[in-house]
C-alpha atoms as a PDB file:
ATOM      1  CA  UNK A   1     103.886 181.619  85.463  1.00  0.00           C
ATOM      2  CA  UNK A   2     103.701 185.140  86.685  1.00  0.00           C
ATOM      3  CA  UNK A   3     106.702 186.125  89.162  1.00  0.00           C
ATOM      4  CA  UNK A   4     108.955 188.648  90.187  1.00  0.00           C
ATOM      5  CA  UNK A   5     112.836 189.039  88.703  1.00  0.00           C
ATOM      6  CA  UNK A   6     114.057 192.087  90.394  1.00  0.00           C
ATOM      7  CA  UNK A   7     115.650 190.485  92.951  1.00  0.00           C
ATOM      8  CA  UNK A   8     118.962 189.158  92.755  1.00  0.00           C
ATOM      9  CA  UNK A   9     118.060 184.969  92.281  1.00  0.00           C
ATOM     10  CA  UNK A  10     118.081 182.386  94.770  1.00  0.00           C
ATOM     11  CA  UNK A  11     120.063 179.196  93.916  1.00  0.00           C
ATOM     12  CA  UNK A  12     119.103 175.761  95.213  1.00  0.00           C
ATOM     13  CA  UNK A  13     123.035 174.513  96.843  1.00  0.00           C
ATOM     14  CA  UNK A  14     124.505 172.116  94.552  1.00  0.00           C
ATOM     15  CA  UNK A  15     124.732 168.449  94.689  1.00  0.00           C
ATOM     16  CA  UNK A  16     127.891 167.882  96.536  1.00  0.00           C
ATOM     17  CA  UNK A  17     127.612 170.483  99.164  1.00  0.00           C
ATOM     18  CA  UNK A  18     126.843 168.564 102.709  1.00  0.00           C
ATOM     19  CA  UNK A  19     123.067 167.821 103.316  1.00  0.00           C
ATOM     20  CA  UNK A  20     120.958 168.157 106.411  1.00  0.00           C
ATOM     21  CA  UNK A  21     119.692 166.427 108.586  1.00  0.00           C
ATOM     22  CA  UNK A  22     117.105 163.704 107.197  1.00  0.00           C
ATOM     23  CA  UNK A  23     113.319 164.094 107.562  1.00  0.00           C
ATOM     24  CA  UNK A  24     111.775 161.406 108.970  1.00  0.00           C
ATOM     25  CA  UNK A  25     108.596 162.817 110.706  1.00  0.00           C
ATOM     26  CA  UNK A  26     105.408 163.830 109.100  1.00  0.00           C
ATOM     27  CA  UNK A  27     102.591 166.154 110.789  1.00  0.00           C
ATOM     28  CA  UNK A  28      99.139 165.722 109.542  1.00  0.00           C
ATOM     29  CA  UNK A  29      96.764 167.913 111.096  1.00  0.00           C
ATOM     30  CA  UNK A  30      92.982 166.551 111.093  1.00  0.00           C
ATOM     31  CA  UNK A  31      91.489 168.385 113.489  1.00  0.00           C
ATOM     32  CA  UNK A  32      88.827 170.063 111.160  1.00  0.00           C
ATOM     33  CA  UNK A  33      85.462 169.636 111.398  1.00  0.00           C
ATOM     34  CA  UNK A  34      84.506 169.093 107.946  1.00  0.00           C
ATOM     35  CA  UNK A  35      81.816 171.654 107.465  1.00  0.00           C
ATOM     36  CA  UNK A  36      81.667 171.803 104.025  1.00  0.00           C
ATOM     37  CA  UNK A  37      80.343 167.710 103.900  1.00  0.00           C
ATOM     38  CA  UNK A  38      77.876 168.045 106.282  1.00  0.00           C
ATOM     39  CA  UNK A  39      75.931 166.296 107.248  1.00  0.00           C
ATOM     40  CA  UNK A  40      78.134 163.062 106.137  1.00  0.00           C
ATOM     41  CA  UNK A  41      81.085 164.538 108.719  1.00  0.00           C
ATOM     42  CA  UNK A  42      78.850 165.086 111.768  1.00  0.00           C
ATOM     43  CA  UNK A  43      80.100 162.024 113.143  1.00  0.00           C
ATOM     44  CA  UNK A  44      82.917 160.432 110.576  1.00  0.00           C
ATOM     45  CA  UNK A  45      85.618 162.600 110.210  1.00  0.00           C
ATOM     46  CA  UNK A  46      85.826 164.276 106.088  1.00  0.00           C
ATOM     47  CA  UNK A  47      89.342 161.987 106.647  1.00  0.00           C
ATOM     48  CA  UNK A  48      87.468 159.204 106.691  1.00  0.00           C
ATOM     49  CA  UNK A  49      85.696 159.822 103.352  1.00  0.00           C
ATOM     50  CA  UNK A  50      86.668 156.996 101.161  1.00  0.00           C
ATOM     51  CA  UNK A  51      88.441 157.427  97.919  1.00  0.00           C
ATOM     52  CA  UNK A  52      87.123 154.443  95.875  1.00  0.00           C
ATOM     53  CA  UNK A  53      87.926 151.850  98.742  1.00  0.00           C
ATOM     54  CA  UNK A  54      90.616 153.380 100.967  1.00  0.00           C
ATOM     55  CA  UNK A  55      89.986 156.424 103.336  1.00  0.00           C
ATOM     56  CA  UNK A  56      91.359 159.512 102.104  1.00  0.00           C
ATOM     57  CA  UNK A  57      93.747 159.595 104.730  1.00  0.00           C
ATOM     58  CA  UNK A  58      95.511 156.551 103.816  1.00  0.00           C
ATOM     59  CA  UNK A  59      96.667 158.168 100.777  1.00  0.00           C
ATOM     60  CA  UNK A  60      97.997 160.578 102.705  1.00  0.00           C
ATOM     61  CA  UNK A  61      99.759 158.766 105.320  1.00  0.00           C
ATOM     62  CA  UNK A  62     100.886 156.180 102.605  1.00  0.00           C
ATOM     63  CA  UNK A  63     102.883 159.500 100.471  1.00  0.00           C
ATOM     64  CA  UNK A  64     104.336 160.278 103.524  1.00  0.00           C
ATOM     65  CA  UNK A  65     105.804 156.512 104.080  1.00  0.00           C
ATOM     66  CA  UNK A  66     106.820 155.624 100.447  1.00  0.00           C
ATOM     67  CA  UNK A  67     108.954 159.375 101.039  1.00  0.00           C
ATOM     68  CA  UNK A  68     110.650 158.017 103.709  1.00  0.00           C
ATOM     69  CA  UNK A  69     108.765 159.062 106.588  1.00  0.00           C
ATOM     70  CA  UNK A  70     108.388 156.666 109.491  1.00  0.00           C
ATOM     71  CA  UNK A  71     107.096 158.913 112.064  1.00  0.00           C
ATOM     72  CA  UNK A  72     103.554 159.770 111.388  1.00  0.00           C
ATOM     73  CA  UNK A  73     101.387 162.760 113.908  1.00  0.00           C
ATOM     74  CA  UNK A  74      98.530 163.213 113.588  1.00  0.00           C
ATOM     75  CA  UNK A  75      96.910 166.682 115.350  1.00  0.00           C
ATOM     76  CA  UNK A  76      93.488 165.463 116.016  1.00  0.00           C
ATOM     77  CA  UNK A  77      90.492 166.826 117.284  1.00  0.00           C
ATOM     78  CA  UNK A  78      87.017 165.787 118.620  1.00  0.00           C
ATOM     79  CA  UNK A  79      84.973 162.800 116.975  1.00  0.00           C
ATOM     80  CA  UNK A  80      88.572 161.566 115.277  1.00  0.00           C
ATOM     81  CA  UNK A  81      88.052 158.257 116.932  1.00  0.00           C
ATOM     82  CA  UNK A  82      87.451 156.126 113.461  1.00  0.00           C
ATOM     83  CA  UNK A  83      90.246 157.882 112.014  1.00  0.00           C
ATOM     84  CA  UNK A  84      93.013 156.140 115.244  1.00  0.00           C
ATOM     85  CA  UNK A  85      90.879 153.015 115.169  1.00  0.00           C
ATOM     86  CA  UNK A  86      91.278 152.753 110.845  1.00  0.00           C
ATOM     87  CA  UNK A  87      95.328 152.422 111.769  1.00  0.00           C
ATOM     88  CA  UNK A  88      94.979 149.823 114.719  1.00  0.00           C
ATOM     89  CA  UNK A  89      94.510 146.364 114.639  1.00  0.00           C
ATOM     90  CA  UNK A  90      91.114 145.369 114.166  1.00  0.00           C
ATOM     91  CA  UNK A  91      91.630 141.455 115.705  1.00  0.00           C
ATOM     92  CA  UNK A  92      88.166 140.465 115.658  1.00  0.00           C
ATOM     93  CA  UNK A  93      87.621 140.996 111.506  1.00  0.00           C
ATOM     94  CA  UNK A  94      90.751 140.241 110.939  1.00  0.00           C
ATOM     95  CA  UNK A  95      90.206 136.536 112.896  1.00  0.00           C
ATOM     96  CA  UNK A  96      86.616 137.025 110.714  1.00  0.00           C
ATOM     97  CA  UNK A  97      88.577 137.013 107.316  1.00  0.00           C
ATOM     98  CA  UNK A  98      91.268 134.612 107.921  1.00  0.00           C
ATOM     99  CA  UNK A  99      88.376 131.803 109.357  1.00  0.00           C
ATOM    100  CA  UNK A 100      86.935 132.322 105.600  1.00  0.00           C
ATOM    101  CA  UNK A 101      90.442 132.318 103.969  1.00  0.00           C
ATOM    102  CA  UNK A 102      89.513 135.607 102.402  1.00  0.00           C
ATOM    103  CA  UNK A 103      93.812 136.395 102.510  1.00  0.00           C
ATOM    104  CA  UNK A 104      93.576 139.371  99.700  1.00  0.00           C
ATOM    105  CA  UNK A 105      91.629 141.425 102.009  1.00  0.00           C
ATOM    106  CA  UNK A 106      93.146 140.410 105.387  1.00  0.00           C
ATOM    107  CA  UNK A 107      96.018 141.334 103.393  1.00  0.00           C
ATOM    108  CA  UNK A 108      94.659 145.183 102.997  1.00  0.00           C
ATOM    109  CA  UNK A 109      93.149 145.103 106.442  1.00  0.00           C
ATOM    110  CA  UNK A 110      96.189 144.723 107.827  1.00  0.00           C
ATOM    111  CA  UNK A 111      98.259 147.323 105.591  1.00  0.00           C
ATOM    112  CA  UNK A 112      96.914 149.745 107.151  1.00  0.00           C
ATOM    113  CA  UNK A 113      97.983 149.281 110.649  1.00  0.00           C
ATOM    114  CA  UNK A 114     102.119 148.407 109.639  1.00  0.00           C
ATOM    115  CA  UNK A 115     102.665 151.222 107.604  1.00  0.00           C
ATOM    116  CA  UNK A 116     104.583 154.115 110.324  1.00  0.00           C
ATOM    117  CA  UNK A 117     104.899 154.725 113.907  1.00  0.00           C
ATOM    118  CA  UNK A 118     101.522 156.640 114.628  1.00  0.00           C
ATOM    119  CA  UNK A 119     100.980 159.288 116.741  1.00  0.00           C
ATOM    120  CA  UNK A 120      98.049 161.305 118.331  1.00  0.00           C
ATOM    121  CA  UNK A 121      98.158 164.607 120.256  1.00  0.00           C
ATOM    122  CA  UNK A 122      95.136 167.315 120.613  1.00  0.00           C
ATOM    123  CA  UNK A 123      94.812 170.146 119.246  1.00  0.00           C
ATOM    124  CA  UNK A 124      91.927 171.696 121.600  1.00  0.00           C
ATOM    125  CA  UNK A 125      91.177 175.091 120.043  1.00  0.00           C
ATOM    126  CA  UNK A 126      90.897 175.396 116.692  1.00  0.00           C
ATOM    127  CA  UNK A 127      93.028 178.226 116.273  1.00  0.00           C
ATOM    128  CA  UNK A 128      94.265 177.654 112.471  1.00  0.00           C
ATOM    129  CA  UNK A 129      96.567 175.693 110.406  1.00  0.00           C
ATOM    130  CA  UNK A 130      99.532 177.578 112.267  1.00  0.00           C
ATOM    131  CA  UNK A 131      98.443 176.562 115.466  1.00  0.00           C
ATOM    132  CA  UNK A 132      97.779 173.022 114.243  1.00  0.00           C
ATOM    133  CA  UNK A 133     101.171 172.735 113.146  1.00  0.00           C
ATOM    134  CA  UNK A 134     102.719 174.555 116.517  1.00  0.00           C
ATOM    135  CA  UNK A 135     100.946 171.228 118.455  1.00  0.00           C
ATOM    136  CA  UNK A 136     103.721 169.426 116.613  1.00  0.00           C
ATOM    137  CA  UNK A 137     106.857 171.231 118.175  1.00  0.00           C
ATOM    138  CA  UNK A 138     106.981 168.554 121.280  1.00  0.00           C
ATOM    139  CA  UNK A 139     106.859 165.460 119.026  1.00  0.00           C
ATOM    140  CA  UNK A 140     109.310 166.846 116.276  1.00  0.00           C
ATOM    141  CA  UNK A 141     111.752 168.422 118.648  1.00  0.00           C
ATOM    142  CA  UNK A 142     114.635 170.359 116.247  1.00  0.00           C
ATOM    143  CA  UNK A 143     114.589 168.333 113.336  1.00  0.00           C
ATOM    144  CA  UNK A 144     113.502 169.133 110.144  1.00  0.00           C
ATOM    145  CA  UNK A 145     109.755 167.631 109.500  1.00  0.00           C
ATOM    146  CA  UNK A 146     107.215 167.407 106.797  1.00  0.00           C
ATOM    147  CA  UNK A 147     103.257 168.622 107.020  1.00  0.00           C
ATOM    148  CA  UNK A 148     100.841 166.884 104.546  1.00  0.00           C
ATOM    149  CA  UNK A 149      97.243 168.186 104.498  1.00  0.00           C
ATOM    150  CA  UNK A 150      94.712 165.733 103.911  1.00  0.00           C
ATOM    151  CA  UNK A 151      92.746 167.426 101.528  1.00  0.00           C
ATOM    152  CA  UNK A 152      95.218 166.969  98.908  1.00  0.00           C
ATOM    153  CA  UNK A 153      96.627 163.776  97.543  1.00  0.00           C
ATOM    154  CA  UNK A 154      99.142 163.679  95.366  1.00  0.00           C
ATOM    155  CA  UNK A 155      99.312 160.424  92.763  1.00  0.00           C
ATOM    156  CA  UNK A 156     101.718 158.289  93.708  1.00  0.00           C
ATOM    157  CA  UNK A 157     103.138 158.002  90.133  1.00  0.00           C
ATOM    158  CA  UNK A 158     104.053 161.894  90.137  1.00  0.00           C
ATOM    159  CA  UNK A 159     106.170 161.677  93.464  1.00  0.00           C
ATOM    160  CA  UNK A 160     106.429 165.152  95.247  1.00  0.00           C
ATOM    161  CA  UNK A 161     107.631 164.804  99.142  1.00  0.00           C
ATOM    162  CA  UNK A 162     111.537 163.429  97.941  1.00  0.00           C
ATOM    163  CA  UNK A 163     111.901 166.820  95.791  1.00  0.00           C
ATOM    164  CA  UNK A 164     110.412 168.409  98.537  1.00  0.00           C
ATOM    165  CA  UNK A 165     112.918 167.079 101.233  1.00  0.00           C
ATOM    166  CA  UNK A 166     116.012 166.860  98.480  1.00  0.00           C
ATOM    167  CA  UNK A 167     115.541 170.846  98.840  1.00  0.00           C
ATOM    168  CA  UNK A 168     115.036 171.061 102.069  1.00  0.00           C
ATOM    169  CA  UNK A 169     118.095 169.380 103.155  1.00  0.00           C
ATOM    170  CA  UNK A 170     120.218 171.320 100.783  1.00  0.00           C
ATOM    171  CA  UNK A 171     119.168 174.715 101.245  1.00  0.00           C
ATOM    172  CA  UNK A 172     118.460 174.546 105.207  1.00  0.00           C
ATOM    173  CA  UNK A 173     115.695 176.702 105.220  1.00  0.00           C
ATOM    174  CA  UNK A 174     111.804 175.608 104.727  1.00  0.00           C
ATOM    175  CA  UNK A 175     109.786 174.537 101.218  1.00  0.00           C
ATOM    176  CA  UNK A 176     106.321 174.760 100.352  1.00  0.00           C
ATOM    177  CA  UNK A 177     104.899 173.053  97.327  1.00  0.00           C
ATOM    178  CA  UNK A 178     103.072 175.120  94.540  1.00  0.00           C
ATOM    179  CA  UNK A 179     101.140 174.571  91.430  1.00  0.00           C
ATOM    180  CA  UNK A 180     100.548 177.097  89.027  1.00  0.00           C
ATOM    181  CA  UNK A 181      96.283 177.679  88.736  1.00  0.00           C
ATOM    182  CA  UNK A 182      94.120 180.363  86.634  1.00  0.00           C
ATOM    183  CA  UNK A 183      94.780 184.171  87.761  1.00  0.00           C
ATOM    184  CA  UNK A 184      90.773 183.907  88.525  1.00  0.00           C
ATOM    185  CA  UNK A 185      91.755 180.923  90.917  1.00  0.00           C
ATOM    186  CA  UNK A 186      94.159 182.240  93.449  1.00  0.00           C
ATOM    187  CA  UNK A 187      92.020 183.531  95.451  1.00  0.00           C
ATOM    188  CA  UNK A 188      90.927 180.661  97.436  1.00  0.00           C
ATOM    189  CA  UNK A 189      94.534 179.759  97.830  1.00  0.00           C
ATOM    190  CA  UNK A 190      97.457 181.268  99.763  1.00  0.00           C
ATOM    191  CA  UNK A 191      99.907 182.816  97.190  1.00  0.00           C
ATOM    192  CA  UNK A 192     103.890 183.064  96.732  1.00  0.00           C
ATOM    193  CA  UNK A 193     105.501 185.560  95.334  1.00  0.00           C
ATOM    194  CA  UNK A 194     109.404 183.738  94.120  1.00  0.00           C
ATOM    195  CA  UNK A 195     111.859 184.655  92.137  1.00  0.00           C
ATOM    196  CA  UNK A 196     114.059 181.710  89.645  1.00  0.00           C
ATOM    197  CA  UNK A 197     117.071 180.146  90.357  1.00  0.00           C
ATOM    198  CA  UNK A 198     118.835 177.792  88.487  1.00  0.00           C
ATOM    199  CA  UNK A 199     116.841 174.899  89.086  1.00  0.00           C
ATOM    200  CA  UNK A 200     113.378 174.654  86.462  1.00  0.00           C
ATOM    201  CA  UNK A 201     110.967 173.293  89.395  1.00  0.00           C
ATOM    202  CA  UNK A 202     112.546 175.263  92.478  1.00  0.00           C
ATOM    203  CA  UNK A 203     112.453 179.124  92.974  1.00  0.00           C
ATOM    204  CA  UNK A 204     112.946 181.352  96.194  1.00  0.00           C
ATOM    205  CA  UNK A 205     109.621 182.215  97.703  1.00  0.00           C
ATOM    206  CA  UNK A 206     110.237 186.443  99.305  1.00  0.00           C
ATOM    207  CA  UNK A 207     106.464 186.674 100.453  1.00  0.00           C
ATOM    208  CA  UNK A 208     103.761 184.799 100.644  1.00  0.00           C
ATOM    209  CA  UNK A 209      99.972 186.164 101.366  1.00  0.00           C
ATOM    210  CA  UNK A 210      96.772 184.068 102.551  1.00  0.00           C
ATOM    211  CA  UNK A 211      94.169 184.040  99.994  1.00  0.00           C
ATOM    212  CA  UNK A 212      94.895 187.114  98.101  1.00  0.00           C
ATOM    213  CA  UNK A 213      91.910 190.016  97.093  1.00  0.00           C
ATOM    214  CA  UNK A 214      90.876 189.968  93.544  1.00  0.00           C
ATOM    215  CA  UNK A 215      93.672 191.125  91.548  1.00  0.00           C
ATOM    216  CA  UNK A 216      96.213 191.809  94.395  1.00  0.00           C
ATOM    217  CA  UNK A 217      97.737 188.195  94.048  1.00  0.00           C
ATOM    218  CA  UNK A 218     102.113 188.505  93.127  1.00  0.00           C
ATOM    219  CA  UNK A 219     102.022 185.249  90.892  1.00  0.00           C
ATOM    220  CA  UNK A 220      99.564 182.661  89.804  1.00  0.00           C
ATOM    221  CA  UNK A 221     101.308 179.952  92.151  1.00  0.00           C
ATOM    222  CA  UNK A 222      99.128 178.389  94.918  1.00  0.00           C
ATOM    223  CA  UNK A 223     100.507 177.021  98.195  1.00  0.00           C
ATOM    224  CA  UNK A 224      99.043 173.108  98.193  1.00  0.00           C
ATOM    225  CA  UNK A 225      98.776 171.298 100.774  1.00  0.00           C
ATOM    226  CA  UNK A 226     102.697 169.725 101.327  1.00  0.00           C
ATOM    227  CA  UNK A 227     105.104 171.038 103.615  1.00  0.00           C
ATOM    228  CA  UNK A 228     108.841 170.337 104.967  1.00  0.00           C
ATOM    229  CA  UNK A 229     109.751 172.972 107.264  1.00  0.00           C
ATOM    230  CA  UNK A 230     112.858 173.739 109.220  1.00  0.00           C
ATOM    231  CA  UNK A 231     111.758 173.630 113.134  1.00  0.00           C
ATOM    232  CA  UNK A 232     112.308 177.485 113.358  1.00  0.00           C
ATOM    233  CA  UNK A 233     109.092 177.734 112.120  1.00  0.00           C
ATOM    234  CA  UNK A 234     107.799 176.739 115.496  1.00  0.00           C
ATOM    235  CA  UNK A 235     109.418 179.736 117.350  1.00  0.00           C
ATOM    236  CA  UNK A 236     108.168 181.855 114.636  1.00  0.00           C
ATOM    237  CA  UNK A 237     104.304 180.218 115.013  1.00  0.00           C
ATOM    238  CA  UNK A 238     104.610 181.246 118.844  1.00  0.00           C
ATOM    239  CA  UNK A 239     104.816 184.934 118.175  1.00  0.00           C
ATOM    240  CA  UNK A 240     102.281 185.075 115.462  1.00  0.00           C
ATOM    241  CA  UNK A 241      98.940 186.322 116.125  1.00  0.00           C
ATOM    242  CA  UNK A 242      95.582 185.303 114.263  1.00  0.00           C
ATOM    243  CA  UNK A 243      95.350 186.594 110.662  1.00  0.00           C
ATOM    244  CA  UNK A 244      92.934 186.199 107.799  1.00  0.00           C
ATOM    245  CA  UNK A 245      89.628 184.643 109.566  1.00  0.00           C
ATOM    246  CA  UNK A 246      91.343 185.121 112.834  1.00  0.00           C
ATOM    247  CA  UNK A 247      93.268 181.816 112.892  1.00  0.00           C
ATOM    248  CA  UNK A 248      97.050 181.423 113.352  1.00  0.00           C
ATOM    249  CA  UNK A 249      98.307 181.331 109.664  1.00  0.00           C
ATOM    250  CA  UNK A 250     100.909 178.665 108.719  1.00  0.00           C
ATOM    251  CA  UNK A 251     101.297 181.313 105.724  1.00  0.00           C
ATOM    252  CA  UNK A 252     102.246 184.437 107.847  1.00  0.00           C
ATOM    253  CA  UNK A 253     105.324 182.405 109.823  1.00  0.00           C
ATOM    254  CA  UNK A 254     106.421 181.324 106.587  1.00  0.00           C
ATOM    255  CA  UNK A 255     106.767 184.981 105.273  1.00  0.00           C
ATOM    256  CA  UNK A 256     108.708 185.835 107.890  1.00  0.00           C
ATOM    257  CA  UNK A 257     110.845 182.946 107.557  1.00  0.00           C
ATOM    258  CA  UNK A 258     111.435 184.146 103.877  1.00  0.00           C
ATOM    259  CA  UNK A 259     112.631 187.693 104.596  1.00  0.00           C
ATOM    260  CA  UNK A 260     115.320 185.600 106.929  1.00  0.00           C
ATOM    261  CA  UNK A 261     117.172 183.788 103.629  1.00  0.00           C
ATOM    262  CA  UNK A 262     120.344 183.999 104.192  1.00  0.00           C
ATOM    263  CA  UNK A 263     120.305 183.429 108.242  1.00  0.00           C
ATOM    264  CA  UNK A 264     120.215 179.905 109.663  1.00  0.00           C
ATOM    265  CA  UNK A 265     116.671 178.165 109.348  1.00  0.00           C
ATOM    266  CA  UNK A 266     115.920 180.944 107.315  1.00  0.00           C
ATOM    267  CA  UNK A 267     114.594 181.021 103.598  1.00  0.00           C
ATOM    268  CA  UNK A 268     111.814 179.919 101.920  1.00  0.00           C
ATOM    269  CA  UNK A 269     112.418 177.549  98.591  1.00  0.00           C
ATOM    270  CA  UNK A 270     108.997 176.365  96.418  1.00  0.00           C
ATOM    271  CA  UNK A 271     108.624 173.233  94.590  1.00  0.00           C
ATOM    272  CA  UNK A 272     106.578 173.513  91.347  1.00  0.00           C
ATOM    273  CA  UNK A 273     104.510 170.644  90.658  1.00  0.00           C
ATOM    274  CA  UNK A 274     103.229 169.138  87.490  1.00  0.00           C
ATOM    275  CA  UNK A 275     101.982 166.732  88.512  1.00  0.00           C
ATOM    276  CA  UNK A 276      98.430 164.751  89.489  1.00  0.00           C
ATOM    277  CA  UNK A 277      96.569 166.445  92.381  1.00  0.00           C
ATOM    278  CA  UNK A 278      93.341 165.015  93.658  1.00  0.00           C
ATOM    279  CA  UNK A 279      91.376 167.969  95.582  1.00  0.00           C
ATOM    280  CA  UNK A 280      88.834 166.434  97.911  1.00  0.00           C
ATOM    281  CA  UNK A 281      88.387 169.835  99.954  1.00  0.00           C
ATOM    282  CA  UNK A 282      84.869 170.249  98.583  1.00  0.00           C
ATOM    283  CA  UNK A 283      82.173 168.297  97.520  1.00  0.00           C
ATOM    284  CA  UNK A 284      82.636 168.639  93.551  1.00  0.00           C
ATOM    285  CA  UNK A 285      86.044 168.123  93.565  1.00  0.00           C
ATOM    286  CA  UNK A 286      85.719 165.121  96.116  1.00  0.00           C
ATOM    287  CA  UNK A 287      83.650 163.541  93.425  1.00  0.00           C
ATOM    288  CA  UNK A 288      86.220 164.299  90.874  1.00  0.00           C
ATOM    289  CA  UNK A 289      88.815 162.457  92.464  1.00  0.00           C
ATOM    290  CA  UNK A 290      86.917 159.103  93.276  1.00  0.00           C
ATOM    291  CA  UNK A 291      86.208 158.896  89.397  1.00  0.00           C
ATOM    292  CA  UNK A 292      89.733 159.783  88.818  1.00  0.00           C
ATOM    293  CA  UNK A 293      91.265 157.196  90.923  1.00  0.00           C
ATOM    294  CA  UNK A 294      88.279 154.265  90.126  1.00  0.00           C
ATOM    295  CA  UNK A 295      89.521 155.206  86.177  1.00  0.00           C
ATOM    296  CA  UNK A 296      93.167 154.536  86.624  1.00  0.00           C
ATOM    297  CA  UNK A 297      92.292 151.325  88.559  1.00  0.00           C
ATOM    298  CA  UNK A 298      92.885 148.233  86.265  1.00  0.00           C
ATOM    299  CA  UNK A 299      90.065 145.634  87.852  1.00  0.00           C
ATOM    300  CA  UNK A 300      87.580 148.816  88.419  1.00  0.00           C
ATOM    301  CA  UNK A 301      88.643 151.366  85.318  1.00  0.00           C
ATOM    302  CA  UNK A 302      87.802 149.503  82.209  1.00  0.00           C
ATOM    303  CA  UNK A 303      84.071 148.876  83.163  1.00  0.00           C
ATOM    304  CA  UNK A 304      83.968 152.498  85.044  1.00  0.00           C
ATOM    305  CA  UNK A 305      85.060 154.091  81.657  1.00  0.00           C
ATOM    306  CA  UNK A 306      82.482 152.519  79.573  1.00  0.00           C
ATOM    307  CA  UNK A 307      79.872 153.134  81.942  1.00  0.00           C
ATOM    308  CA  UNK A 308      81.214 157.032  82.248  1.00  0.00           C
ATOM    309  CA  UNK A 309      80.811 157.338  78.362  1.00  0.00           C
ATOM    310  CA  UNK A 310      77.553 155.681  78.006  1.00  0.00           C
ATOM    311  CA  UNK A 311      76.211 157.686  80.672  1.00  0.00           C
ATOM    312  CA  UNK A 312      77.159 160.759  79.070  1.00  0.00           C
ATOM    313  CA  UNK A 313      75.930 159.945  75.798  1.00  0.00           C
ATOM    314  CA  UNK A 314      72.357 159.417  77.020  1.00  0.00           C
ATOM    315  CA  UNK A 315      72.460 161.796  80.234  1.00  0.00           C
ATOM    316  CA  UNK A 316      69.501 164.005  79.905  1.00  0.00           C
ATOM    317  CA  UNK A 317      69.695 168.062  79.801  1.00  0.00           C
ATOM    318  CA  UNK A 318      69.730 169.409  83.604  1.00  0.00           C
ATOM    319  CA  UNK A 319      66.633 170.647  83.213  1.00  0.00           C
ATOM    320  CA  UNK A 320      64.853 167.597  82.683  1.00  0.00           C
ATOM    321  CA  UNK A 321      63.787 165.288  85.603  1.00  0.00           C
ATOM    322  CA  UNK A 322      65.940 162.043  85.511  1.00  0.00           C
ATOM    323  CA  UNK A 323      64.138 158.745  85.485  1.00  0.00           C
ATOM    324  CA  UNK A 324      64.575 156.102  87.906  1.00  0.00           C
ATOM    325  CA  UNK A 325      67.017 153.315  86.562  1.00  0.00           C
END
């Protein structure tokens, strides 16, 4: 892990101090229009894009609950009907599979709907991930809150929020979640630049810069897409003007926020994680992670795995025409 040490180091408060306030509210922004799965997402939102049998969003919303989170907001956008519909009751299937005593999936029909208070607000323009989370402030009010991007799904065996909000709650200030990826890599990601402290998965963050030029970035430790943020980011996100692309940058409140450790709501703290990440923010990667997930399955991964190597064996070079099975 590249970083910088010049700095004096930050230390994560220690485990008797008093926490915080508890986060129970989650923001998921979904307003996005899905671009880069087109023309699948010109009218089902890239949300909606199963993962083996489950919308990806359900992963999502389901991190957010097994962390504690009751609240659930969702910033929406145009054409996000299925995705408010996929958490609601659905009484006439749900009458459908009961009639034919089909109770294992009423059972995950259902699951769906009971898992958090839901909530829907607008986000009109789409003015960035800043602005997304900034649609937020009325529903969160001043409590501390969490912000979980959809394009990212974390595995539910390598927990990440509770670290995430254990931090949070005793350091006061705000925490992003990082993962260390090839120097050739950070590029496409927005970039921290942290110094240690005494904890091996936690280090201060002093800057942090949206998707770095070639060999400009401070460390090889991407921002991914989980949040918990003290609400003086939103106060910060209101005097912030557009950035990289011209969109309100979650990234450039959260610098400023860093150069205010030490003040109250101030300081930035980073959460390293090892863990499983499924990326299914472009269409490779998408694909990835529904093979992924199908393999770790036990009534779908045996059968997928044998398949997978069988396949492989007798796939033909690319630059032969595949015949029709």
């Amino acid at each position: 892990m590249t970083q910088t040490s010049s700095t004096p180091l930050g230390h994560v408060h220690a485990p008797d101090e008093v926490l915080g306030p508890p986060v129970v509210k989650a923001v998921v922004p979904v307003a996005g229009l899905g671009t880069r799965f087109l023309p699948a997402t010109k009218a089902t939102p890239k949300e909606m894009l199963p993962v083996v049998d489950k919308p990806a969003i359900q992963y999502v919303v389901e991190e957010a609950v097994a962390a504690g989170l009751t609240d659930v907001l969702f910033v929406t956008g145009r054409n996000k009907n299925s995705l408010e519909n996929h958490f609601d009751r659905m009484w006439e299937l749900e009458a459908a599979l009961e009639t034919k005593g089909d109770a294992s999936r009423l059972e995950r029909v259902r699951a769906s709907t009971a898992l958090a208070d839901m909530h829907y607000t607008r986000q009109g323009d789409p003015r960035g991930l800043g602005h997304a989370v900034l649609c937020g402030a009325p529903h969160v009010g001043d409590s501390p809150f969490a912000v979980l991007l959809g394009d990212d799904l974390i595995d539910e065996r390598d927990p990440l929020l509770p670290r995430m909000i254990d931090v949070q709650r005793r350091t006061g200030g705000s925490v992003v979640a990082l993962m260390e990826v090839p120097a050739e890599q950070i590029y496409l990601y927005g970039c921290a630049e942290v110094v240690e402290t005494d904890d091996d998965d936690v280090v201060r963050v002093t800057a942090m810069v949206e998707k770095p030029d070639h060999g400009t970035a401070p460390s090889n430790l991407a921002v991914i897409g989980r949040y918990v943020l003290h609400p003086g980011v939103f106060d910060v996100l209101r005097h912030t003007e557009p950035g990289r692309g011209g969109e309100i940058q979650l990234t450039d409140a959260l610098q400023v926020l860093a150069q205010r450790a030490g003040r109250p709501g101030g300081g930035v703290y980073g959460v390293i994680f090892r863990g499983r990440r499924y990326d299914t923010g472009d269409r490779l990667d998408y694909l990835k992670a529904v093979v992924r997930v199908a393999c770790d399955r036990p009534d779908l991964g045996p059968p997928l795995r044998a398949w997978l190597t069988d396949f492989v064996q007798h796939m033909p070079p690319l630059d032969e025409p595949v015949k029709p099975s």
